[in-house]
Every structure is written in C-alpha cells, then in structure tokens.
C-alpha atoms as a PDB file:
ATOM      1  CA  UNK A   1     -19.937   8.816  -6.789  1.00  0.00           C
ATOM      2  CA  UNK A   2     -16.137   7.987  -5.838  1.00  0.00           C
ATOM      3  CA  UNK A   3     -14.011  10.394  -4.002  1.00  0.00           C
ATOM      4  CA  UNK A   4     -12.167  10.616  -7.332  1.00  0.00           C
ATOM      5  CA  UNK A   5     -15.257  11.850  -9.383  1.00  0.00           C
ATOM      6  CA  UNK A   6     -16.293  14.055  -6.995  1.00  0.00           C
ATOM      7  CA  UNK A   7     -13.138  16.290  -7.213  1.00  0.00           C
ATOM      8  CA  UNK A   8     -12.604  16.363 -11.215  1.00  0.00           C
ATOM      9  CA  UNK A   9     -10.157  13.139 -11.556  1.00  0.00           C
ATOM     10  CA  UNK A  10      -6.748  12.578 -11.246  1.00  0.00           C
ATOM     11  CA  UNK A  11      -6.190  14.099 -15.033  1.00  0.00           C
ATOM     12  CA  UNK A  12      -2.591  14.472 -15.109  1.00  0.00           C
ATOM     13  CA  UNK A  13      -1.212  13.026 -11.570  1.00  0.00           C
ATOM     14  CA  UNK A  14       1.449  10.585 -11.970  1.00  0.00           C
ATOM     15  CA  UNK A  15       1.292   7.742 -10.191  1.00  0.00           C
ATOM     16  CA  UNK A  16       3.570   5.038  -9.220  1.00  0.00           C
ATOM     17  CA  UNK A  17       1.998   1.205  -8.324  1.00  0.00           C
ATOM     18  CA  UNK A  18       4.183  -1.335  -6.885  1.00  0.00           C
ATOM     19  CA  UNK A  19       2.832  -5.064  -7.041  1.00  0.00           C
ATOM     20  CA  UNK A  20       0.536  -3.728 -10.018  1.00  0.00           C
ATOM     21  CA  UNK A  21       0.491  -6.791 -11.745  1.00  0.00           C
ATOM     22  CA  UNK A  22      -2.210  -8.759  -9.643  1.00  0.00           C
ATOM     23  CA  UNK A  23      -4.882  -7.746  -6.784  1.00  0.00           C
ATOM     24  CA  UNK A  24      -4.943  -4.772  -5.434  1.00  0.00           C
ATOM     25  CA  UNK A  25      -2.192  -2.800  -7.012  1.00  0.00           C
ATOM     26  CA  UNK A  26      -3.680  -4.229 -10.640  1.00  0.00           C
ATOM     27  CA  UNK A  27      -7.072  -3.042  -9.520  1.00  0.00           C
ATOM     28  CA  UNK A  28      -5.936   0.478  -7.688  1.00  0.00           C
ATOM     29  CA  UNK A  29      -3.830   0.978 -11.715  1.00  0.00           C
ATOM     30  CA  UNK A  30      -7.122   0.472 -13.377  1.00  0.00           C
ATOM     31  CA  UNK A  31      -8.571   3.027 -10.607  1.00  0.00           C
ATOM     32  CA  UNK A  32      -6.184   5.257 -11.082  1.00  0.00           C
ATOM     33  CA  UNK A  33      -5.861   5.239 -14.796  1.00  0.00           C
ATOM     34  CA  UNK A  34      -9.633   5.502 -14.753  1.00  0.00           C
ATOM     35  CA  UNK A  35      -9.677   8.786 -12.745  1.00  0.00           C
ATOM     36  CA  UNK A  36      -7.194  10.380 -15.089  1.00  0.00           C
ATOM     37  CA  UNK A  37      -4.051   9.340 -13.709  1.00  0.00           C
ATOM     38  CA  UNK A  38      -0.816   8.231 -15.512  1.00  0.00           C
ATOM     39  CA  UNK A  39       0.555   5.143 -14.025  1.00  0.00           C
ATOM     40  CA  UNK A  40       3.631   3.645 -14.014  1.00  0.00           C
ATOM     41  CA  UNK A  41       3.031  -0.366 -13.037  1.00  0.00           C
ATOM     42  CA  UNK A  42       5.714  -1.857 -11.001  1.00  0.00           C
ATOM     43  CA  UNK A  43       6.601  -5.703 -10.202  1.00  0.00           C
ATOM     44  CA  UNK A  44       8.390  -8.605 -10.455  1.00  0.00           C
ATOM     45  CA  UNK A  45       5.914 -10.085 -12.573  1.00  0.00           C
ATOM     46  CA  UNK A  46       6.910  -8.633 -16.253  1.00  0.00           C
ATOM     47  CA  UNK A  47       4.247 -10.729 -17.926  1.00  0.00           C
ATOM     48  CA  UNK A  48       1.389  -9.650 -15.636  1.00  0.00           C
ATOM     49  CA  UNK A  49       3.054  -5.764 -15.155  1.00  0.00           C
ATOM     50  CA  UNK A  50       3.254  -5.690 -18.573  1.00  0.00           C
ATOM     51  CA  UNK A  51      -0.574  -6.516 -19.075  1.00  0.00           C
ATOM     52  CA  UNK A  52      -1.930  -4.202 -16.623  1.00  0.00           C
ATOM     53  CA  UNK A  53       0.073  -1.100 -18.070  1.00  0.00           C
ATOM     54  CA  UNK A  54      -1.355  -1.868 -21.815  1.00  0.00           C
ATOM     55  CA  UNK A  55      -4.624  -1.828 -20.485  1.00  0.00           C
ATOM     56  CA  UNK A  56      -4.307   1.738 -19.203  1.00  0.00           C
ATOM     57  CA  UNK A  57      -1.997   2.707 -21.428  1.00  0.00           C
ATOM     58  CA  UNK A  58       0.862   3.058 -18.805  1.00  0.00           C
ATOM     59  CA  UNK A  59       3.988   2.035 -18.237  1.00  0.00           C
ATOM     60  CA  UNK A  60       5.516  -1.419 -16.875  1.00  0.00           C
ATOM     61  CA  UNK A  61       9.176  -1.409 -15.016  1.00  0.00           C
ATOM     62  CA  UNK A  62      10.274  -4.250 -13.365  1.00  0.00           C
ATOM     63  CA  UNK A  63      11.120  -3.949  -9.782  1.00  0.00           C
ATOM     64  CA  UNK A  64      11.987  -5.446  -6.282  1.00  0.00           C
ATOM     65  CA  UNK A  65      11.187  -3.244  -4.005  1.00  0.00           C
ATOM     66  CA  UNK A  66      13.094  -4.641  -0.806  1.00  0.00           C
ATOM     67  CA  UNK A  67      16.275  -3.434  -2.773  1.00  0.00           C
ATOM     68  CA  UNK A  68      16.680   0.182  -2.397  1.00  0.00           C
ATOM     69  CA  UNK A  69      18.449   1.239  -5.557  1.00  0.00           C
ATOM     70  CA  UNK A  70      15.917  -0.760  -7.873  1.00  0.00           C
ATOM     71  CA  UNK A  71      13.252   1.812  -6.003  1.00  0.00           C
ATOM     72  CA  UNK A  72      15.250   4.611  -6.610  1.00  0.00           C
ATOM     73  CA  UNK A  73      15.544   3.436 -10.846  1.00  0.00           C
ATOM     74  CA  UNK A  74      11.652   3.227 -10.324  1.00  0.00           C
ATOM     75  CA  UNK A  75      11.067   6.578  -9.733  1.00  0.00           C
ATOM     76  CA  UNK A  76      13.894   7.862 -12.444  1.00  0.00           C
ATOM     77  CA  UNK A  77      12.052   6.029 -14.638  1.00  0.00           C
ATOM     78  CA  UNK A  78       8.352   7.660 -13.804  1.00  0.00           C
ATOM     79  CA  UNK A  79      10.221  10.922 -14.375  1.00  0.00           C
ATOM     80  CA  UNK A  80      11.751   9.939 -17.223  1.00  0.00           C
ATOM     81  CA  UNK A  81       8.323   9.021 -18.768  1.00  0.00           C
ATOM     82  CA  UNK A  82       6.210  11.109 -17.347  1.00  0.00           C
ATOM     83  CA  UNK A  83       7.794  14.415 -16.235  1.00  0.00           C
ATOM     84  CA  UNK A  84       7.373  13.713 -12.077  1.00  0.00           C
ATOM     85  CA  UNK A  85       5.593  12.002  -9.657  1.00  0.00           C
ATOM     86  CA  UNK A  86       2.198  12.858  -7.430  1.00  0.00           C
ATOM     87  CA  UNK A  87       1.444   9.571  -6.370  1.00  0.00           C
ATOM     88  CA  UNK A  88       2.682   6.336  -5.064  1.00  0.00           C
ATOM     89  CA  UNK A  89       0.608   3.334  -3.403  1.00  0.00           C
ATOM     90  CA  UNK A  90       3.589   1.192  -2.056  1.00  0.00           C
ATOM     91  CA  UNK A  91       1.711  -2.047  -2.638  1.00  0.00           C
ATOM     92  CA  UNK A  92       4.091  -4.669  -3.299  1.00  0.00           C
ATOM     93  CA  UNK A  93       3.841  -7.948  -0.276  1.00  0.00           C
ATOM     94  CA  UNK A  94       3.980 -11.577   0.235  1.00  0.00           C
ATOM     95  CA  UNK A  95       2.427 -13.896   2.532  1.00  0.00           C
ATOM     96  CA  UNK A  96       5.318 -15.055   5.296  1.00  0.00           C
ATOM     97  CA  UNK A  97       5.481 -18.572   5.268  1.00  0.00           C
ATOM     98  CA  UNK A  98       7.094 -19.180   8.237  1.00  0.00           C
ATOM     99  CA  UNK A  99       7.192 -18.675  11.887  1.00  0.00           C
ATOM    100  CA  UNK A 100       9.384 -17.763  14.854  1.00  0.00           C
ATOM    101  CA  UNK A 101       9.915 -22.024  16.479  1.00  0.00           C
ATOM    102  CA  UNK A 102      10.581 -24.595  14.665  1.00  0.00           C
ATOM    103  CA  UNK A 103       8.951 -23.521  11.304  1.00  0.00           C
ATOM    104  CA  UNK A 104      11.279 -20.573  11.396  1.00  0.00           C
ATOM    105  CA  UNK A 105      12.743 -19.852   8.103  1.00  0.00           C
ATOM    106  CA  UNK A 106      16.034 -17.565   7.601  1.00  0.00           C
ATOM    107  CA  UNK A 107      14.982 -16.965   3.802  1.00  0.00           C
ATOM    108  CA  UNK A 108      11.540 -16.617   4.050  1.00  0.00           C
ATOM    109  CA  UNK A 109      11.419 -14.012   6.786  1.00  0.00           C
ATOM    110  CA  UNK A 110      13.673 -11.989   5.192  1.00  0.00           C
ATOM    111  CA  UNK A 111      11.502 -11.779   1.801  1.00  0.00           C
ATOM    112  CA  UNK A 112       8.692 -10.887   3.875  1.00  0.00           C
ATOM    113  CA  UNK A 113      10.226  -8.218   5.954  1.00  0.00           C
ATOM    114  CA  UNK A 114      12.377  -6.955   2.550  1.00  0.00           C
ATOM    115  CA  UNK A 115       9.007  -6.733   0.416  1.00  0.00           C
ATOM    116  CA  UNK A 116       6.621  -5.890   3.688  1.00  0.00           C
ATOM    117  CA  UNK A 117       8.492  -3.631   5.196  1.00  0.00           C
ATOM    118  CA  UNK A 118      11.645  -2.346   3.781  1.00  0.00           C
ATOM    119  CA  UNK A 119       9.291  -2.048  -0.010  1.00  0.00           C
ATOM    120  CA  UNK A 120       7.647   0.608   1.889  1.00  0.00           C
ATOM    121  CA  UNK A 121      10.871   2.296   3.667  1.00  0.00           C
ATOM    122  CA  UNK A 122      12.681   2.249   0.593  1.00  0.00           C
ATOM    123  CA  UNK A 123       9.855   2.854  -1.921  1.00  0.00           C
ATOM    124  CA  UNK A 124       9.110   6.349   0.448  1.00  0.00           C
ATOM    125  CA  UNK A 125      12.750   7.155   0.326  1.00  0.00           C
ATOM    126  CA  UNK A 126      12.987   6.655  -2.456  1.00  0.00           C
ATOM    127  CA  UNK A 127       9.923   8.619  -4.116  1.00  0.00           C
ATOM    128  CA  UNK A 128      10.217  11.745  -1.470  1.00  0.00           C
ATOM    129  CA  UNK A 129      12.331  14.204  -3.583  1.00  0.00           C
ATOM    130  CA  UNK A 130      10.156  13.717  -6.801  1.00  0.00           C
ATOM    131  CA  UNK A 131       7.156  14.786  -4.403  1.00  0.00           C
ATOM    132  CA  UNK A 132       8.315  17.774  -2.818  1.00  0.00           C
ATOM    133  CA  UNK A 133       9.684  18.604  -6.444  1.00  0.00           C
ATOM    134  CA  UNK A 134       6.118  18.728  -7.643  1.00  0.00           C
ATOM    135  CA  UNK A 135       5.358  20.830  -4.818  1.00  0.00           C
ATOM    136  CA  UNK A 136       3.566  17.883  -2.658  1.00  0.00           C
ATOM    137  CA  UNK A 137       1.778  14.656  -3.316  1.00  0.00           C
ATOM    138  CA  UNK A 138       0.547  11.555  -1.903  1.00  0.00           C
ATOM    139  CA  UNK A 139       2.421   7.650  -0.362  1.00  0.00           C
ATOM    140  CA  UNK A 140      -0.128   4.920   0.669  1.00  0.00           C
ATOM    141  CA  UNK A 141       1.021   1.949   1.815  1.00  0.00           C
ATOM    142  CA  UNK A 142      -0.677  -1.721   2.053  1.00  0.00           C
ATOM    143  CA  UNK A 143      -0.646  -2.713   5.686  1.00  0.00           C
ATOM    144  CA  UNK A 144      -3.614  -4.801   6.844  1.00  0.00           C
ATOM    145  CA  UNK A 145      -5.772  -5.839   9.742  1.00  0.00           C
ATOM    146  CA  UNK A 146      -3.077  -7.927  10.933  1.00  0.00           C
ATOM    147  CA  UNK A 147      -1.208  -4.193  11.621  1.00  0.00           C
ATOM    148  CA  UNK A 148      -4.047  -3.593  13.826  1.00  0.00           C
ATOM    149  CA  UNK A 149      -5.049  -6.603  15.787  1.00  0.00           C
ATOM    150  CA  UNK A 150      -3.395  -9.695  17.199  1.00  0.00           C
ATOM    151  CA  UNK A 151      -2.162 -12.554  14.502  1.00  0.00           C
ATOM    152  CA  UNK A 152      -1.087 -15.339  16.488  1.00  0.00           C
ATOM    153  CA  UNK A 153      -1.096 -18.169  13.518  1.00  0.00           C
ATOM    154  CA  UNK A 154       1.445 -15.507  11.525  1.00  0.00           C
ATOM    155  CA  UNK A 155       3.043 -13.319  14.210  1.00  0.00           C
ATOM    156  CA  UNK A 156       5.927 -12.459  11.551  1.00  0.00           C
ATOM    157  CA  UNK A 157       2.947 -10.656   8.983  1.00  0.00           C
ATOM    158  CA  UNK A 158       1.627  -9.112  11.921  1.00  0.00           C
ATOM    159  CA  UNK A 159       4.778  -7.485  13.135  1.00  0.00           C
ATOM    160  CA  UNK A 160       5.876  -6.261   9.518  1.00  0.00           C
ATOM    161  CA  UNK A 161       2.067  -4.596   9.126  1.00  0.00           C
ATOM    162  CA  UNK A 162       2.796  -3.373  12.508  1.00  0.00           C
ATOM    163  CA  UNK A 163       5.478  -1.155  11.251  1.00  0.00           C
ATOM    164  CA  UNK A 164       3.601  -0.248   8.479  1.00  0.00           C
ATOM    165  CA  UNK A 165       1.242   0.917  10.338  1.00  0.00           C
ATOM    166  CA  UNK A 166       3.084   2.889  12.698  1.00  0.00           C
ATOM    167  CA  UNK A 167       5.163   4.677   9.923  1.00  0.00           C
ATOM    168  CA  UNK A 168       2.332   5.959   8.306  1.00  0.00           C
ATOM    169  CA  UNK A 169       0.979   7.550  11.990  1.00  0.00           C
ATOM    170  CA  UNK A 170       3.678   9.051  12.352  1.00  0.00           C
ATOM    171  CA  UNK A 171       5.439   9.907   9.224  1.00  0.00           C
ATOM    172  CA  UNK A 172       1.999  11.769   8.017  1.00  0.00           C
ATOM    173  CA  UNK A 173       2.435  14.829  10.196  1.00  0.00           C
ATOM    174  CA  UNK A 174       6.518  14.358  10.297  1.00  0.00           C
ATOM    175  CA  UNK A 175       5.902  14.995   6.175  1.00  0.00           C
ATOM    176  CA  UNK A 176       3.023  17.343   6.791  1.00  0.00           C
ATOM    177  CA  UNK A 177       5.495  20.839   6.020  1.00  0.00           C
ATOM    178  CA  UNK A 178       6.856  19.106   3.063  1.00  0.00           C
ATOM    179  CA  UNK A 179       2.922  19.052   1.553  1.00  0.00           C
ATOM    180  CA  UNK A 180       3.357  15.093   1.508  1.00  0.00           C
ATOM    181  CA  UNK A 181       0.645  13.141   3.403  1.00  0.00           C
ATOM    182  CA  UNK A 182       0.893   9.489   4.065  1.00  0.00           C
ATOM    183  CA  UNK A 183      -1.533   6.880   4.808  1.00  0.00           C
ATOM    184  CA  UNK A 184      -2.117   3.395   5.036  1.00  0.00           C
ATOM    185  CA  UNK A 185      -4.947   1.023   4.158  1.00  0.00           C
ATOM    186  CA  UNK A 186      -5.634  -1.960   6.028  1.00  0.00           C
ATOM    187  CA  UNK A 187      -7.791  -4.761   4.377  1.00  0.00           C
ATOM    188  CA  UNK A 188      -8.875  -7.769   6.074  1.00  0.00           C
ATOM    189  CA  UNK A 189      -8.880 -11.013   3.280  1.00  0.00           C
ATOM    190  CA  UNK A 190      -9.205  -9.212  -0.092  1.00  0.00           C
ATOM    191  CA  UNK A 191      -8.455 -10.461  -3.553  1.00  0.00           C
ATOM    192  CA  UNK A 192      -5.018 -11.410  -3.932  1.00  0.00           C
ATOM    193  CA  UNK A 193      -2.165 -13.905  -4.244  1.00  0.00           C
ATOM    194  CA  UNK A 194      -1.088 -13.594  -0.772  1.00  0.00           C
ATOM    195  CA  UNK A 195      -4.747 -14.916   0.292  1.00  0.00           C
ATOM    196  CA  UNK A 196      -4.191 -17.712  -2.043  1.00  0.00           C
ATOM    197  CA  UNK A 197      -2.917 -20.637   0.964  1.00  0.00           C
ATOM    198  CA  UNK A 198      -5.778 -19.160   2.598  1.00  0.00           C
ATOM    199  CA  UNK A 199      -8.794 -19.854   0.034  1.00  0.00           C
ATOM    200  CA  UNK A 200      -9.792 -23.095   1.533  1.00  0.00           C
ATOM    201  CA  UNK A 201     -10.032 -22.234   5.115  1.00  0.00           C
ATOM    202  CA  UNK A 202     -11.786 -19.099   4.472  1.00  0.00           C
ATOM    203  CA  UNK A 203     -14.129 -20.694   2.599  1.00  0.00           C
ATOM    204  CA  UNK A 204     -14.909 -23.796   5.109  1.00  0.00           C
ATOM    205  CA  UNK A 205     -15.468 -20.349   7.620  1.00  0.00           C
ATOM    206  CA  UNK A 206     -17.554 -19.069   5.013  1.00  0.00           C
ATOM    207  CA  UNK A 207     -15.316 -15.721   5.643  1.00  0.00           C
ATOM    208  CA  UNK A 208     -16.086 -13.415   2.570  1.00  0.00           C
ATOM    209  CA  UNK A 209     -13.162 -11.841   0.684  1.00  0.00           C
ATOM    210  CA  UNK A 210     -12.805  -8.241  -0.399  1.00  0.00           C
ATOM    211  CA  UNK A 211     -13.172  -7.066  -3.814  1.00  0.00           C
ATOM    212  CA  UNK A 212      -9.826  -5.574  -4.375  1.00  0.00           C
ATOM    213  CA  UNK A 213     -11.710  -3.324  -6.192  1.00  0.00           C
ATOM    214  CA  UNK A 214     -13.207  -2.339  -3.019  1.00  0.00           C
ATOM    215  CA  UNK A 215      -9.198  -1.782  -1.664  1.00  0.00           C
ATOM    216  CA  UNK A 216      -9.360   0.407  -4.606  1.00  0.00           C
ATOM    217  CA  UNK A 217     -11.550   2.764  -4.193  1.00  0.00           C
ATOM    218  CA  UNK A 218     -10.902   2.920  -0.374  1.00  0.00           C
ATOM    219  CA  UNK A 219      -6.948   3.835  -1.896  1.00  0.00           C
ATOM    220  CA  UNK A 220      -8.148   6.875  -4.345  1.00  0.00           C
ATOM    221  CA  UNK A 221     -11.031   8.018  -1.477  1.00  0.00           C
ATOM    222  CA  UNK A 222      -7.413   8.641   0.384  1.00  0.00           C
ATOM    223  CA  UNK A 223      -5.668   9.946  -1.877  1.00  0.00           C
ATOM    224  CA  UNK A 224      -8.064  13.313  -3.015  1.00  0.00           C
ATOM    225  CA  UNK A 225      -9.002  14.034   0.533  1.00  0.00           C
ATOM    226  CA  UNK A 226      -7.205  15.897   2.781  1.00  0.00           C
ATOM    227  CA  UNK A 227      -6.073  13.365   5.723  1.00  0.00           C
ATOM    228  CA  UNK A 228      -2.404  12.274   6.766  1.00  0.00           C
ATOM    229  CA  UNK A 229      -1.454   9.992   9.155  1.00  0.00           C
ATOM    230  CA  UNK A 230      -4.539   7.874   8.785  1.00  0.00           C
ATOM    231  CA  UNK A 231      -4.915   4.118   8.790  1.00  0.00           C
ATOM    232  CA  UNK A 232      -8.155   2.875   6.745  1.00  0.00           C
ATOM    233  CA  UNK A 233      -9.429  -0.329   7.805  1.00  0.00           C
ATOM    234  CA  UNK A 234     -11.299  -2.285   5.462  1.00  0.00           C
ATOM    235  CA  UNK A 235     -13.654  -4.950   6.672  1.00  0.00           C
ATOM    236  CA  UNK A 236     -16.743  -6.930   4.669  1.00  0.00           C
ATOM    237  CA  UNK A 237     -20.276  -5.016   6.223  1.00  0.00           C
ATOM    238  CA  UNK A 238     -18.519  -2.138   7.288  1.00  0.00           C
ATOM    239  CA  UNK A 239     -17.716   1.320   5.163  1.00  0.00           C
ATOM    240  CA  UNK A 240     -14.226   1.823   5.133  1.00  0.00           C
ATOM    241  CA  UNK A 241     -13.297   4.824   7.533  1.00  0.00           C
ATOM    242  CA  UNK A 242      -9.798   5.549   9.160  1.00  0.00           C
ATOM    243  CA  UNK A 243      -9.154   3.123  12.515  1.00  0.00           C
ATOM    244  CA  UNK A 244      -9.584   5.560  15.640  1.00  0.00           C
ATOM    245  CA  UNK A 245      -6.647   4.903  17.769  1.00  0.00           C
ATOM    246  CA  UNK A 246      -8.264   5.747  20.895  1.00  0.00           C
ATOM    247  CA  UNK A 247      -6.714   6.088  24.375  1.00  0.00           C
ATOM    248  CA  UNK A 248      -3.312   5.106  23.467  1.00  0.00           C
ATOM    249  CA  UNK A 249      -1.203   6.227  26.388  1.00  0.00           C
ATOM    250  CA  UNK A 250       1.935   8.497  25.683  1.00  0.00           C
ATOM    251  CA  UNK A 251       4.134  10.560  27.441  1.00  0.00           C
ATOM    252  CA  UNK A 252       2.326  13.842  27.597  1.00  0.00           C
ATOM    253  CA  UNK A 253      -1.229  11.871  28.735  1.00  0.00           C
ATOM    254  CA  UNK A 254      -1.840  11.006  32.559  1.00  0.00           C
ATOM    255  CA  UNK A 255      -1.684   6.903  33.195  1.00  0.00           C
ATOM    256  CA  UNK A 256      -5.225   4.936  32.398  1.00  0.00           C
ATOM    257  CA  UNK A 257      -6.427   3.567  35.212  1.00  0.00           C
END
C-alpha cells in the first residue's frame, strides 16, 4: 500500500508537474492523477506534455521554467482551470554538458543553472501565494545524489543540486507558519532523458537504473506525510528514507574534533 492509498487519495488536490512530459515528472502525473489528483502537466515538450495530460485527463501548458514570468502564467493557468493549487513537484532539469576548464560552455551552463536551479527558485515563487491561498500545500523539488555527494566528472550538476538541496533544508521550516512544507528527492540514475549520454557507461558498470516510477512513489510518500525540510535519497537496494544530515557543524554547536 502507497503512502497515497493509505490516507484516502489525493481526490481533489491540484497539482502542478514541471518536466511532465518524460521520466519522472510523466510518471509522478500518472501517480498523481492516479491518487485522485488534478494535474496540470508542464514542459517544453508540447507533443509529449500534451500526451501525458490526455492520459490523465489533465491539463498541458507549455513552459520554461528558468524564466520567471512563464512560471508565474503556469500557476494562473492551474487556477484558471482548476480553482487553486495544493501541489507542485518542480521537476523540470537537464544534464550540463559542460565543465568549468576548457570544456566550459557560456550557453550550456546557463541552461543548466536556469532549468536546475532558478526552475525551482522561480517555480516556488512563483506557486507560494496560490498555496497559502488554499490554506497550505506542498513544493518538491528534483535534486539528486549529486546534491549530496561529490561529482567530480560534472562539478556544474553537482553544485546546482547542491542548492537544491540546501533550499529545501532550509526553506521547509522558513515556510513551516505559512502551512507550506518543502522537500526534495534525490535519485541516483533513474529513468530519464538526462541519463540518456549516460546509458552506455552505466550499462558496461552494470549500474542499475531507477524506475522513475519508483521516483514516483518516493514523491507522493512525501507529499501526504507530514515532513518539511527533508531530502529523500533514492538509491537501487535501499528503501527510500530522508538523508540524515548528521554532525554538520553550525554556529550554535561546539567544534568536532
């Protein structure tokens, strides 16, 4: 039994998906829609949005989410259709392509940190008045094991799941009066087109790749509990739990010796 069943659904939540079209936004829609929700599909991909919201009888609204007006349209839009908003899983990412020497790439590193990074910034800016409208609700965010561990063959990923990562610890109790909790989850190689430069290596590794169905269960398990602030690893032969941040020094704890 999913978190989902277990508390009678999502029946009536409205739910915003960015990068819905493919991977784990398409499979977290179908998980969504499937637990009652109503979703609103967002992406860049109108062929592939559009798919995903027949299928759960939602709605498709083209989007790039590293441009903060087109998030702001996104959630008018849910409203518009729908009433409100309970829900969003900021999704939407791309693989880097570049790095910081000689490969470094003006362009490319600025789509990455636009969709990476600001996608999420915006995309919670954006959606935080239509929560606390509603009285509450619920942002996840996509980071990844590269927000919680060392990347050095894509440093530039790693630093923009970084920040991911550190906005959801510490926007889920800054958003905690407001009834809005915010998470992250942070998949190691799952289903998706950012993995897809990756396929070949991770095969000759024999490294297996996550369902993104897997990604999206882990997403709905977050959103009906009760957490905030938490960053959910998700890792082939383990069970998907939030990552314990333990003995982090700060300014109130004596030095670690």
């Amino acid at each position: 039994m999913t978190a989902a069943d277990s508390t009678g659904g999502l029946r009536d939540k409205v739910a915003i998906v960015t990068g819905g079209a493919s991977g784990l936004g398409r499979a977290t829609a179908l998980a969504l829609a499937k637990a009652g929700a109503r979703v609103v599909v967002a992406d860049l991909d109108a062929q592939g949005g559009r798919e995903v919201a027949e299928m759960i009888d939602g709605h498709f609204r083209a989007c790039d989410v590293s441009d903060l007006d087109a998030n702001r349209a996104l959630v008018d839009f849910a409203q518009e259709q729908y009433g409100g908003v309970d829900i969003a899983f900021l999704n939407a990412g791309v693989a880097t392509g570049c790095g910081v020497g000689d490969d470094f790439d003006l362009a490319r590193y600025r789509r990455a940190m636009g969709a990476n990074l600001d996608g999420v910034v915006f995309g919670t800016h954006a959606v935080l008045p239509a929560l606390r409208a509603r009285g509450g609700g619920s942002i996840v965010a996509t980071a990844s094991l590269a927000g919680l561990a060392a990347v050095p063959l894509d440093p530039l990923y790693a630093a923009n799941k970084h920040a991911v990562v550190g906005l959801a610890r510490s926007l889920g109790p800054a958003l905690a009066p407001d009834n809005v909790r915010f998470n992250a989850v942070c998949p190691g190689f799952a289903e998706s087109r950012i993995i897809d430069h990756l396929r070949g290596m991770l095969s000759a590794q024999g490294l297996p790749v996550i369902p993104a169905e897997l990604v999206a269960e882990t997403v709905l398990r977050i959103v009906t509990g009760n957490g905030t602030g938490e960053c959910w690893f998700i890792q082939p032969g383990r069970d998907p739990e939030p990552f314990r941040f333990r003995n982090v020094p700060g300014p109130g704890k004596p030095a670690l010796v």
